[in-house]
PDB file of N, CA and C in Angstrom:
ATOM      1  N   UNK A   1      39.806-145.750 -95.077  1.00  0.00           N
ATOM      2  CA  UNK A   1      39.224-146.877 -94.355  1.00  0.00           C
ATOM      3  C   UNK A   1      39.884-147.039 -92.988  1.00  0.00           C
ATOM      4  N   UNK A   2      39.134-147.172 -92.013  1.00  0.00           N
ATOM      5  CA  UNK A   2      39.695-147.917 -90.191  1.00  0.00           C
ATOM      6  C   UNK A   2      40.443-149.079 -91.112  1.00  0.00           C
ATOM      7  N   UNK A   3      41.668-148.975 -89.904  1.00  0.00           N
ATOM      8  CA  UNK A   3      42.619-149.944 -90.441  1.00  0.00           C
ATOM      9  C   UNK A   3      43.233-150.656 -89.284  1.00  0.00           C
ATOM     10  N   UNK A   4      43.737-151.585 -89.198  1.00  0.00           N
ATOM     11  CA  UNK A   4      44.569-152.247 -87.793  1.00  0.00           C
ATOM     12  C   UNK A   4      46.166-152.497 -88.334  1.00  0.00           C
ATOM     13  N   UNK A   5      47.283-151.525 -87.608  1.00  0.00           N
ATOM     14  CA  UNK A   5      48.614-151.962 -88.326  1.00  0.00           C
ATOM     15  C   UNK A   5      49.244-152.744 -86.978  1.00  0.00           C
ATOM     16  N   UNK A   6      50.081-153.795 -87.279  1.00  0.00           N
ATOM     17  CA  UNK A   6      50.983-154.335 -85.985  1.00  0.00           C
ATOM     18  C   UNK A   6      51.693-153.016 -85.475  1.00  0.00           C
ATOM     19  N   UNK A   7      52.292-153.801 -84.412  1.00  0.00           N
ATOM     20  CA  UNK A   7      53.462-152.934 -83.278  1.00  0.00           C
ATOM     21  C   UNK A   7      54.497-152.459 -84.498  1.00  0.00           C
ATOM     22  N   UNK A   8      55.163-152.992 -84.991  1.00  0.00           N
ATOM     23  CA  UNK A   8      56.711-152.265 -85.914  1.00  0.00           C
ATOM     24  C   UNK A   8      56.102-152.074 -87.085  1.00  0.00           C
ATOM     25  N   UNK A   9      55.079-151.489 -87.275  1.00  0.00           N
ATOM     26  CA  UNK A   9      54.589-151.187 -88.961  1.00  0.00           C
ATOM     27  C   UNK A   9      55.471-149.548 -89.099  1.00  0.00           C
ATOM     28  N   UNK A  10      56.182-150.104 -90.049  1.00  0.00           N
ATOM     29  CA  UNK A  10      56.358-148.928 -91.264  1.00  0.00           C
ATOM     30  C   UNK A  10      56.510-148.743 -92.142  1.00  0.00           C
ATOM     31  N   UNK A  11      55.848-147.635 -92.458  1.00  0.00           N
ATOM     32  CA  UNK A  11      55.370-147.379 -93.756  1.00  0.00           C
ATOM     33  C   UNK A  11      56.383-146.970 -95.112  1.00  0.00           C
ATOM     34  N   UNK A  12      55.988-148.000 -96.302  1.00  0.00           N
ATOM     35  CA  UNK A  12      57.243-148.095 -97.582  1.00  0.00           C
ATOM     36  C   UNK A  12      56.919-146.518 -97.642  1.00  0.00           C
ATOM     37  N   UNK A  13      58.143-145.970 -98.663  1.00  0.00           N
ATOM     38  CA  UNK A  13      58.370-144.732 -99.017  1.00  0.00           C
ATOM     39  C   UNK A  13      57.053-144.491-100.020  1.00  0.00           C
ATOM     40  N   UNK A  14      56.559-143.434-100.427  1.00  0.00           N
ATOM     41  CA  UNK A  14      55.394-143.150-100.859  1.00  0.00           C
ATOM     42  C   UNK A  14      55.397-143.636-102.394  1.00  0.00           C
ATOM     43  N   UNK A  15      56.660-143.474-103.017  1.00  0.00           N
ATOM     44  CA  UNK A  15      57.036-143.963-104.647  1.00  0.00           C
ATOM     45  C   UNK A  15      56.422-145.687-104.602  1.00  0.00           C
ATOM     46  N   UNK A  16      56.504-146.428-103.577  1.00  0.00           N
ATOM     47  CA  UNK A  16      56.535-147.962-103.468  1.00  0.00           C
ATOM     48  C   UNK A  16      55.165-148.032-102.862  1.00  0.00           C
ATOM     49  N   UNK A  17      54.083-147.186-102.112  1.00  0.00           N
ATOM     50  CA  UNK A  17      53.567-147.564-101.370  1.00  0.00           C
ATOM     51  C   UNK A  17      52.248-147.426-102.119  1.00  0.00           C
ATOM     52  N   UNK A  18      51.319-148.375-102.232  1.00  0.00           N
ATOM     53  CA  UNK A  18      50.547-149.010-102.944  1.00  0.00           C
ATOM     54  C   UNK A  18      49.290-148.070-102.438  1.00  0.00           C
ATOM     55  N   UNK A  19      48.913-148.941-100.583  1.00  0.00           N
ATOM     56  CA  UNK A  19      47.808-148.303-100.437  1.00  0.00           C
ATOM     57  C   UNK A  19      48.351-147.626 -98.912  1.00  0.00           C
ATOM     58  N   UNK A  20      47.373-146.641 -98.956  1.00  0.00           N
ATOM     59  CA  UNK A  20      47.493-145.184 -97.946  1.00  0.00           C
ATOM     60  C   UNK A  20      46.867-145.882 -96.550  1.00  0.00           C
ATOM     61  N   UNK A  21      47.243-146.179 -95.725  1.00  0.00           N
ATOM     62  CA  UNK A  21      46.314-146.428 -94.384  1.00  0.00           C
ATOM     63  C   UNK A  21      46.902-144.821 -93.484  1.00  0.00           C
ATOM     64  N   UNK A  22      45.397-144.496 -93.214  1.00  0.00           N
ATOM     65  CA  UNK A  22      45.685-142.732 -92.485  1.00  0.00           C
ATOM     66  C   UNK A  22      45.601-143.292 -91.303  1.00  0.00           C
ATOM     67  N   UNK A  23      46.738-142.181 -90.592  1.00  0.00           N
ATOM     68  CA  UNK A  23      47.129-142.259 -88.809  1.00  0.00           C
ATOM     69  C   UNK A  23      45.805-142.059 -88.517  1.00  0.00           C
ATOM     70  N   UNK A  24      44.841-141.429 -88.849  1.00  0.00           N
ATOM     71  CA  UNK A  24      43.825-140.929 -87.808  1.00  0.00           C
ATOM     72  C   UNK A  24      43.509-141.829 -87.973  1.00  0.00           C
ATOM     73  N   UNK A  25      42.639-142.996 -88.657  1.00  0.00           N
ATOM     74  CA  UNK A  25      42.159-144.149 -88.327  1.00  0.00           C
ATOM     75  C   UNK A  25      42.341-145.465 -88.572  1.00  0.00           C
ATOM     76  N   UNK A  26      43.872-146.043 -87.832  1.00  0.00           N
ATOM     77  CA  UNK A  26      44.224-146.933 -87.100  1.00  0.00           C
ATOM     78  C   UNK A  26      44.334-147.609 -85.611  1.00  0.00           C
ATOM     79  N   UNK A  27      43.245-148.210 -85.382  1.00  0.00           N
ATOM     80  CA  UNK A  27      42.963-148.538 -84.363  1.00  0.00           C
ATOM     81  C   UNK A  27      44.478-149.482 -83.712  1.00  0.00           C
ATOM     82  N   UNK A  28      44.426-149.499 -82.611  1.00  0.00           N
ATOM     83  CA  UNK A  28      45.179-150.849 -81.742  1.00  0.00           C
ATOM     84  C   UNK A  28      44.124-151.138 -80.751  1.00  0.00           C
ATOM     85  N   UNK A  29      42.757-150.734 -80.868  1.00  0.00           N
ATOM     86  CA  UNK A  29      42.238-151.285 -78.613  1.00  0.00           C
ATOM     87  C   UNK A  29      40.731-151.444 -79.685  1.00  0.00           C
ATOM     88  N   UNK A  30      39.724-152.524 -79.384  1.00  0.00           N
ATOM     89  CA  UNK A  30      38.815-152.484 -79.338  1.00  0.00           C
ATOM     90  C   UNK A  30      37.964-152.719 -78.338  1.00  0.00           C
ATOM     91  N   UNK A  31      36.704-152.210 -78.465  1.00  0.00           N
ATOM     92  CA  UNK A  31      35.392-152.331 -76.895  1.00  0.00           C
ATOM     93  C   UNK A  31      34.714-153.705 -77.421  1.00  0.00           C
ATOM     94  N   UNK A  32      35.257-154.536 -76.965  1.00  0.00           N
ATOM     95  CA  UNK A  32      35.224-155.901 -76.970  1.00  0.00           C
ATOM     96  C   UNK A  32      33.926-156.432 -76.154  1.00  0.00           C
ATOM     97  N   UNK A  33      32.218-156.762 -75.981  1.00  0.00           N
ATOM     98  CA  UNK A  33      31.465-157.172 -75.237  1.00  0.00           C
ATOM     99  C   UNK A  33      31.401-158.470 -75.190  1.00  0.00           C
ATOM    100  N   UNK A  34      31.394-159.017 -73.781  1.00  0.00           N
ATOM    101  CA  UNK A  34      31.049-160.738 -73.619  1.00  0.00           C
ATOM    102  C   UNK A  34      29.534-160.812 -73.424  1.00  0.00           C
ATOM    103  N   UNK A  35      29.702-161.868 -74.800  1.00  0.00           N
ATOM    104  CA  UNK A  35      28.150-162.268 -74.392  1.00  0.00           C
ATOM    105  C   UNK A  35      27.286-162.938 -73.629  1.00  0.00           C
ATOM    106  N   UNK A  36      27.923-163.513 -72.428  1.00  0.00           N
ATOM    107  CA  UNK A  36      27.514-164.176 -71.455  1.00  0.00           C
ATOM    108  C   UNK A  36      27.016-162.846 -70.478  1.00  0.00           C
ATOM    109  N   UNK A  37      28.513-162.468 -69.774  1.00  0.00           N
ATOM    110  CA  UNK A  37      28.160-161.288 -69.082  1.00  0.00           C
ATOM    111  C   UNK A  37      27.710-159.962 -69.319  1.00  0.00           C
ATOM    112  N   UNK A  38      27.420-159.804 -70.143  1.00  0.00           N
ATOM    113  CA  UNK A  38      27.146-158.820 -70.579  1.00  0.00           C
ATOM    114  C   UNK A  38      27.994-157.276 -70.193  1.00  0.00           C
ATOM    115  N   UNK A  39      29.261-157.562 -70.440  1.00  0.00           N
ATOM    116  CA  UNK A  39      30.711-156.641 -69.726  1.00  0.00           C
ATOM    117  C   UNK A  39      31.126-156.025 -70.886  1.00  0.00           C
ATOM    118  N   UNK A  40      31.591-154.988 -71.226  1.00  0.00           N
ATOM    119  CA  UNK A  40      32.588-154.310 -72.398  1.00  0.00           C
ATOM    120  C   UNK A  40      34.036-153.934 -71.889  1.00  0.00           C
ATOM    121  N   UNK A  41      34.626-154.488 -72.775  1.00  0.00           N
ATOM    122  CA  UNK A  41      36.333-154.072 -71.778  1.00  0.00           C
ATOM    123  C   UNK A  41      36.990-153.860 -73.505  1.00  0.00           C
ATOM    124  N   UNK A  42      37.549-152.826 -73.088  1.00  0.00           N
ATOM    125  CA  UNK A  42      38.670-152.335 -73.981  1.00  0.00           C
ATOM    126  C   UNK A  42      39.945-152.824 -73.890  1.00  0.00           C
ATOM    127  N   UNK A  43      39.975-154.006 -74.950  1.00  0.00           N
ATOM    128  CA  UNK A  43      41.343-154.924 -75.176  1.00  0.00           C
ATOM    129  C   UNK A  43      42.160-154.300 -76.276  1.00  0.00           C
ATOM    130  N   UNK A  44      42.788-154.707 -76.288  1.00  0.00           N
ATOM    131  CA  UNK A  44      43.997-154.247 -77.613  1.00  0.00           C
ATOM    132  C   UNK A  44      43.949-155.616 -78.634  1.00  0.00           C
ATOM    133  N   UNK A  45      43.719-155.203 -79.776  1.00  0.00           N
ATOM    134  CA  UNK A  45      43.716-156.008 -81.186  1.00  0.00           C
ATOM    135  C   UNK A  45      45.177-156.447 -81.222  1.00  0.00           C
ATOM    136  N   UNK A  46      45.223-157.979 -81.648  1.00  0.00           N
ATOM    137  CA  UNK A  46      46.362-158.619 -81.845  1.00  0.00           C
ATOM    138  C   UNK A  46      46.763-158.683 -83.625  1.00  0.00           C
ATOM    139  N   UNK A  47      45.115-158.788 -84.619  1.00  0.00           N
ATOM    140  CA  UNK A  47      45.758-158.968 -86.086  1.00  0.00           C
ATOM    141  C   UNK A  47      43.781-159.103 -86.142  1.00  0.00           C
ATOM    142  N   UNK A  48      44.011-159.056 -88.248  1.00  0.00           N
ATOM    143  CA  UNK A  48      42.995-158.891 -88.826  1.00  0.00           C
ATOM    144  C   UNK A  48      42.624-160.345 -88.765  1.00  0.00           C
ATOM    145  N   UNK A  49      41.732-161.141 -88.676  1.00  0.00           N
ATOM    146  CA  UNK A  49      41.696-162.940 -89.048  1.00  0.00           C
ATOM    147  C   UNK A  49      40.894-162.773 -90.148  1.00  0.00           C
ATOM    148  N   UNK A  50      39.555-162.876 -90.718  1.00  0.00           N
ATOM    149  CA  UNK A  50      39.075-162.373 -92.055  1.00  0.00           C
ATOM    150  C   UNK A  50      38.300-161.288 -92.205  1.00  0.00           C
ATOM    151  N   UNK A  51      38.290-160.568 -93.126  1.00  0.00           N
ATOM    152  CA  UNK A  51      37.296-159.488 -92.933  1.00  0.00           C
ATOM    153  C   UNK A  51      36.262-160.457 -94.719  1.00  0.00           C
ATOM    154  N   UNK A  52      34.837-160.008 -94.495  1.00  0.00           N
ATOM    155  CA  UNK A  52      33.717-160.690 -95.049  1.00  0.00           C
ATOM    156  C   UNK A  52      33.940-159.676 -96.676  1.00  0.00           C
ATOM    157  N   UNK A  53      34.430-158.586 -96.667  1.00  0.00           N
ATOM    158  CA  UNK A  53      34.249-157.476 -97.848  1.00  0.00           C
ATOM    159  C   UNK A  53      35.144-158.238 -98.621  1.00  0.00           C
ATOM    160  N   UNK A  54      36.687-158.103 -98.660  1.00  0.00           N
ATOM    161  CA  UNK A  54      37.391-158.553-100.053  1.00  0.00           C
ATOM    162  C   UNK A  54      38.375-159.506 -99.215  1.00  0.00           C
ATOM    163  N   UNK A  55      39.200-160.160 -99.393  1.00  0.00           N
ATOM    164  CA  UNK A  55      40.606-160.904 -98.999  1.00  0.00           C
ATOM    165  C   UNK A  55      41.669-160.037 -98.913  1.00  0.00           C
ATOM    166  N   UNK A  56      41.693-159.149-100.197  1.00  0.00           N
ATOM    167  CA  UNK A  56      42.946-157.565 -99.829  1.00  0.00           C
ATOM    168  C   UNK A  56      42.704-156.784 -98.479  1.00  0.00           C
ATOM    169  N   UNK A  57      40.957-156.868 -98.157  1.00  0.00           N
ATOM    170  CA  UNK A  57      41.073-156.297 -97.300  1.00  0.00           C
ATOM    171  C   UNK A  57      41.460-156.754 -95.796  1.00  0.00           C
ATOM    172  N   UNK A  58      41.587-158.098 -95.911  1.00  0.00           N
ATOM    173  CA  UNK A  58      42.404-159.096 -94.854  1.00  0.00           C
ATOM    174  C   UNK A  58      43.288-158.909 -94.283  1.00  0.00           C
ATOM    175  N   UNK A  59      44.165-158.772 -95.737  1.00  0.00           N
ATOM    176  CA  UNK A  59      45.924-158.556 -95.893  1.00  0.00           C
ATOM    177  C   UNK A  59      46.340-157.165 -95.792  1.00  0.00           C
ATOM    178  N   UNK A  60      45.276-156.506 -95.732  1.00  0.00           N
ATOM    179  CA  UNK A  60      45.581-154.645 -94.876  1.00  0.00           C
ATOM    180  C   UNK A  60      45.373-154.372 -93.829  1.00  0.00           C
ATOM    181  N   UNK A  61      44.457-155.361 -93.340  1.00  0.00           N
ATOM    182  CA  UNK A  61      43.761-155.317 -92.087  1.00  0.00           C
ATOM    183  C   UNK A  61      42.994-153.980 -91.898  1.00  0.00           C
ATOM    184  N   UNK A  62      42.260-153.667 -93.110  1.00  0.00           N
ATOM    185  CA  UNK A  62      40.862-152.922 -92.840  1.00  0.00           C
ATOM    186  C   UNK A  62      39.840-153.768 -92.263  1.00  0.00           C
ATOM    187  N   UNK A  63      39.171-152.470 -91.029  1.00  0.00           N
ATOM    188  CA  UNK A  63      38.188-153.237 -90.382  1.00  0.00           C
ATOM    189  C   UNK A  63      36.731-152.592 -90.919  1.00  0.00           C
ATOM    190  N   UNK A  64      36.200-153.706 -91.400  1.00  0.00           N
ATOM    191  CA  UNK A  64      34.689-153.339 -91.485  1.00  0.00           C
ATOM    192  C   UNK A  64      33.649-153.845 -90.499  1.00  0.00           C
ATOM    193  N   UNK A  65      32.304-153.769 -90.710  1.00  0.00           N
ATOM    194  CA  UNK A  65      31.380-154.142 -89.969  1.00  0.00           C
ATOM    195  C   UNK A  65      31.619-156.087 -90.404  1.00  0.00           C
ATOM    196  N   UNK A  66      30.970-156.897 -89.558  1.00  0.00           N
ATOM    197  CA  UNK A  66      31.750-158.149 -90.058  1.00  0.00           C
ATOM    198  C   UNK A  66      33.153-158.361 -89.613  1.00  0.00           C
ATOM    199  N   UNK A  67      34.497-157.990 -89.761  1.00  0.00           N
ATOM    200  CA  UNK A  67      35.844-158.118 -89.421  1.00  0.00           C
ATOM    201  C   UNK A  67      35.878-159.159 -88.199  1.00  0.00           C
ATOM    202  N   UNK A  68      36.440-160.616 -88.577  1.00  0.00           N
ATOM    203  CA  UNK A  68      36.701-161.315 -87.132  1.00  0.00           C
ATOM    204  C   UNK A  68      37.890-160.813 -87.028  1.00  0.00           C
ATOM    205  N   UNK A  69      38.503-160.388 -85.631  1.00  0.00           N
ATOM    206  CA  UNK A  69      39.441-159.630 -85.304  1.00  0.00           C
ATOM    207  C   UNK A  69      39.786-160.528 -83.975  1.00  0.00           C
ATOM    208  N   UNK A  70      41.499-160.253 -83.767  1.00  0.00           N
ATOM    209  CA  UNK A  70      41.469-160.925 -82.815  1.00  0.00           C
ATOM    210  C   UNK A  70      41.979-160.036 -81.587  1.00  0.00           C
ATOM    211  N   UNK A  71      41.522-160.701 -80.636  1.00  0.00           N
ATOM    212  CA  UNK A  71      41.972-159.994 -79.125  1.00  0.00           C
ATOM    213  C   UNK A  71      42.777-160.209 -78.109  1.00  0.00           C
ATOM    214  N   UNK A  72      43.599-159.613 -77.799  1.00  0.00           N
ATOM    215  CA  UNK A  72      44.059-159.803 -76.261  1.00  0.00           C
ATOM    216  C   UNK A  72      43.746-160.100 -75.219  1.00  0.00           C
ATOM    217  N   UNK A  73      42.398-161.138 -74.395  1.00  0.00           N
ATOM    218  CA  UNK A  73      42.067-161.544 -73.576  1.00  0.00           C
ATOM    219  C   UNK A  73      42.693-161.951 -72.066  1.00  0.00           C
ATOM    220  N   UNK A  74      44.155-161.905 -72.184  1.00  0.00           N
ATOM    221  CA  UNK A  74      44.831-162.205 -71.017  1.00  0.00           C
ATOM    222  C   UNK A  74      44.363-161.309 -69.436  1.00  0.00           C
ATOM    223  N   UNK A  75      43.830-160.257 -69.867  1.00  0.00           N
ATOM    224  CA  UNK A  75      43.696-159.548 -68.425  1.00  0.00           C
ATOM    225  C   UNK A  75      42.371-159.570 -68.279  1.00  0.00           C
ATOM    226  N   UNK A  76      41.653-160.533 -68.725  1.00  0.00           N
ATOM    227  CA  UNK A  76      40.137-161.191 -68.100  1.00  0.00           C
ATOM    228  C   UNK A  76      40.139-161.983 -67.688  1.00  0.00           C
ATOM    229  N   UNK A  77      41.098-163.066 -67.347  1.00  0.00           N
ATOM    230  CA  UNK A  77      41.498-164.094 -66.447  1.00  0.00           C
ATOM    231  C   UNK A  77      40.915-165.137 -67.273  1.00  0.00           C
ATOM    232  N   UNK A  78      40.367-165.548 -68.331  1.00  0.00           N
ATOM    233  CA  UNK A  78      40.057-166.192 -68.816  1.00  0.00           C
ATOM    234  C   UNK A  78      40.828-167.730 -69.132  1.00  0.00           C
ATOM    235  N   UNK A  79      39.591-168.668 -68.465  1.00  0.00           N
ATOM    236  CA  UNK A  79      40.768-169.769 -67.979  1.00  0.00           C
ATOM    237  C   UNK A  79      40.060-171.313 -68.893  1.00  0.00           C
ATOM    238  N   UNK A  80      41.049-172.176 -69.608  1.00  0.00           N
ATOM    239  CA  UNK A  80      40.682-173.145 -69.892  1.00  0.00           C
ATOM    240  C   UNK A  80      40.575-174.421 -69.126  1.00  0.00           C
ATOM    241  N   UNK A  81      39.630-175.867 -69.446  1.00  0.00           N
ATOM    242  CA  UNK A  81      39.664-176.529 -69.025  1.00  0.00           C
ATOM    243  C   UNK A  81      40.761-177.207 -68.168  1.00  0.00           C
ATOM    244  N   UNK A  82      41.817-177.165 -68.857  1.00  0.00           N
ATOM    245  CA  UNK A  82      43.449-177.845 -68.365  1.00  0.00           C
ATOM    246  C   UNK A  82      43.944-176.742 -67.701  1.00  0.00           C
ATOM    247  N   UNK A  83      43.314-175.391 -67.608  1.00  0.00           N
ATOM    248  CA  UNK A  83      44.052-174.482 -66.514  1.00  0.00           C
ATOM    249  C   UNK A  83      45.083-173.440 -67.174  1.00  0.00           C
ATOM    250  N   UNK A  84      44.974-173.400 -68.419  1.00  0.00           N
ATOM    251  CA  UNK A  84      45.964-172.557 -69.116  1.00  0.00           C
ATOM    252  C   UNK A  84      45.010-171.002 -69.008  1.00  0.00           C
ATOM    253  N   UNK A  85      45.748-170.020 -68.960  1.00  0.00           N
ATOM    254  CA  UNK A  85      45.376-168.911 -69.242  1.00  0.00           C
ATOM    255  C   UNK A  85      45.120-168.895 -70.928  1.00  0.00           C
ATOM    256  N   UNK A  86      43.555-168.465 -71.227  1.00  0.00           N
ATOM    257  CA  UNK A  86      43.578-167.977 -72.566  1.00  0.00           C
ATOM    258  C   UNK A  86      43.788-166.498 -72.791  1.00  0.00           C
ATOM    259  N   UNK A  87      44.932-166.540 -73.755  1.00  0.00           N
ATOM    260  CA  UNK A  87      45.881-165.354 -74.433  1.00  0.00           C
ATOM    261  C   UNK A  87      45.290-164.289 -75.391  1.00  0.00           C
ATOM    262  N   UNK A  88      44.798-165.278 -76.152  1.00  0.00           N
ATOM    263  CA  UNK A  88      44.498-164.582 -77.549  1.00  0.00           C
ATOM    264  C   UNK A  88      42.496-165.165 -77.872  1.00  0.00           C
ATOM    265  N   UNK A  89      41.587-164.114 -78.316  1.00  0.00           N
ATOM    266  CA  UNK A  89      40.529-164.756 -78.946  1.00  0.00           C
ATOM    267  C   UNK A  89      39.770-164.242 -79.521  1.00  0.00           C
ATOM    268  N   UNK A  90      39.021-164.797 -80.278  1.00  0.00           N
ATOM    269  CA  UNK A  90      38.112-163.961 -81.621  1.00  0.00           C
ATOM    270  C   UNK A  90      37.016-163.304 -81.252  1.00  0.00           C
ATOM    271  N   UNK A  91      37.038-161.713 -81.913  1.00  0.00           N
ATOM    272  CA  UNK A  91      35.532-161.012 -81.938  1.00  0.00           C
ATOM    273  C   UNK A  91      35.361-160.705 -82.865  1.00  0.00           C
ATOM    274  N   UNK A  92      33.838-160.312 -83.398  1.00  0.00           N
ATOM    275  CA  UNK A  92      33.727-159.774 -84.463  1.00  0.00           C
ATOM    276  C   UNK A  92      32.864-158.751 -84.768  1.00  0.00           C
ATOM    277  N   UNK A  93      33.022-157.398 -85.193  1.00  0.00           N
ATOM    278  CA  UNK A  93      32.956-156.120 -85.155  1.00  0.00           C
ATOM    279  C   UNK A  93      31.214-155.954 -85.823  1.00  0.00           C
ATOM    280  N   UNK A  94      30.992-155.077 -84.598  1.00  0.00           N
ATOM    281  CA  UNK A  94      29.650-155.069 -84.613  1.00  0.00           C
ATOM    282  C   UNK A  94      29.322-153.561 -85.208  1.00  0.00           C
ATOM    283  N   UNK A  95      30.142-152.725 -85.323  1.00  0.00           N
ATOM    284  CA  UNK A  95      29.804-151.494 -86.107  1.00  0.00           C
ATOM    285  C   UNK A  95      30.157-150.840 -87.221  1.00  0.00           C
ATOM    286  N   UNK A  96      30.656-150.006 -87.603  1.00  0.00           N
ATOM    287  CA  UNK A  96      31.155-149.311 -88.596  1.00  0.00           C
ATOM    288  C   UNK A  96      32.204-148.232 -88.439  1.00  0.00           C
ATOM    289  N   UNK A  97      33.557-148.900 -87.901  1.00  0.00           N
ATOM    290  CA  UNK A  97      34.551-147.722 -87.217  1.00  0.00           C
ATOM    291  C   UNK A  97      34.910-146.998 -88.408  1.00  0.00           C
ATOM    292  N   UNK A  98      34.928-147.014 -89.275  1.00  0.00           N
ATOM    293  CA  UNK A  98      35.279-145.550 -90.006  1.00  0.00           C
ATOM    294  C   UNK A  98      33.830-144.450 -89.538  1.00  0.00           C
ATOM    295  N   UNK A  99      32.905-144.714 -89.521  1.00  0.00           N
ATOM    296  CA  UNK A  99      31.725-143.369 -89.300  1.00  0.00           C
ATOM    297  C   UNK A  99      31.888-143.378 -87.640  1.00  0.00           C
ATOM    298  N   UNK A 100      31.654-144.205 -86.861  1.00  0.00           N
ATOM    299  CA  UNK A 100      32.088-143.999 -85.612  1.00  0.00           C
ATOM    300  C   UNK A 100      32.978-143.555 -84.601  1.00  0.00           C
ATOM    301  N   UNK A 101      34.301-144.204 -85.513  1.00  0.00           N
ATOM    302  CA  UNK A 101      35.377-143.455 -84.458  1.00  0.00           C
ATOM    303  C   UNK A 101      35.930-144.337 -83.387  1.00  0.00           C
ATOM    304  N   UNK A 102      35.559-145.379 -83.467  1.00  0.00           N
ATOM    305  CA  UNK A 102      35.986-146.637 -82.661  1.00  0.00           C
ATOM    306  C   UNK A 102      35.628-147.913 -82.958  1.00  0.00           C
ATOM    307  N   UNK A 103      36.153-149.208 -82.661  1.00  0.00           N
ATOM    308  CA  UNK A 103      35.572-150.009 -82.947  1.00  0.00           C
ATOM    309  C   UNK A 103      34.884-151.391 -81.977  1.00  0.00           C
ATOM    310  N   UNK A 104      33.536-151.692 -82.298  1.00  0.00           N
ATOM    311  CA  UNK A 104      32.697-152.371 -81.407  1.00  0.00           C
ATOM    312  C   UNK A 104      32.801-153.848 -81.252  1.00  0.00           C
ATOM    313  N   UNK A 105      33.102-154.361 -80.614  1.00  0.00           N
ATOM    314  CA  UNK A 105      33.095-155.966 -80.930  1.00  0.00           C
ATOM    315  C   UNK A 105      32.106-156.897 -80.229  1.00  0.00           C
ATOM    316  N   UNK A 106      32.108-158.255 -80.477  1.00  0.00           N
ATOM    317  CA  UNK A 106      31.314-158.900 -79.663  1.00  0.00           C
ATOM    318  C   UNK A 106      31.915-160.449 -79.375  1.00  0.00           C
ATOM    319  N   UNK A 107      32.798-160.828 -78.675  1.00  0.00           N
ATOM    320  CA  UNK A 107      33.563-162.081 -78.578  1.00  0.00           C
ATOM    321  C   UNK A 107      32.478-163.095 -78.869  1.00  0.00           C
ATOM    322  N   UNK A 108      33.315-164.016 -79.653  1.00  0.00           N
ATOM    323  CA  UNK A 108      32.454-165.302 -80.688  1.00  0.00           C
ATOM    324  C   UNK A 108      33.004-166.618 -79.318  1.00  0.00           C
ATOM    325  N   UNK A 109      31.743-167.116 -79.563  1.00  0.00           N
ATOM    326  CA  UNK A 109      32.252-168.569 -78.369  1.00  0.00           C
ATOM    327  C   UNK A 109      32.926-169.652 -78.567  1.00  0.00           C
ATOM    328  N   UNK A 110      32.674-169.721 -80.172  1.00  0.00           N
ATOM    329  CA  UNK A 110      33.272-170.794 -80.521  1.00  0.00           C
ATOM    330  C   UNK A 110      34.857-171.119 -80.599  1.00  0.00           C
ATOM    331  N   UNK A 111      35.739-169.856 -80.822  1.00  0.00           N
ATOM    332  CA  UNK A 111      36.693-169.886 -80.635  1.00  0.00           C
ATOM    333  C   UNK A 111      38.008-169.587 -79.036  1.00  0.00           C
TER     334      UNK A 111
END
């Protein structure tokens, strides 16, 4: 399964280690589209927020089609009412990165 691991993930010794997430498909960057502008920018994934398939698959941070995922937004200038730079914000994956090979997003407004 496409998987998302943090920055210092490593992996328990194989005797302890439950489930297998493969190097080849662990993402860190998704093609993130705004739906206003209609722009795609390749941000870097911050963490899994829910994925819709199981709750384990939450807590592994497998990404499926569905997966709200969150993003790195800081280098879109993205600015709030009171003037704060927004940091961090939710998309949610519009394809199927294990058959694809990358993963597609589409930033949610509400968050």
């Amino acid at each position: 399964k496409a998987t998302f691991v943090g920055e210092g993930f490593t992996r328990k010794p194989p005797k302890y280690e439950r489930f297998i997430r493969p190097m080849g498909l662990r993402y860190t960057k998704a093609h993130v589209t705004h739906p206003e502008l209609g722009v795609t920018f390749s941000l870097p994934i911050l963490g899994v927020k829910k994925n819709p398939q199981s709750p384990l698959y939450t807590g592994l941070g497998v990404l499926t089609k569905g997966t709200v995922i969150e993003v790195n937004v800081s280098e879109l200038g993205l600015v709030t009412q009171g003037g704060k730079v927004v940091w961090g914000k939710y998309a949610q994956v519009t394809n199927k990165p294990e058959n694809d090979g990358c993963v597609n997003a589409i930033l949610l407004s509400g968050a």
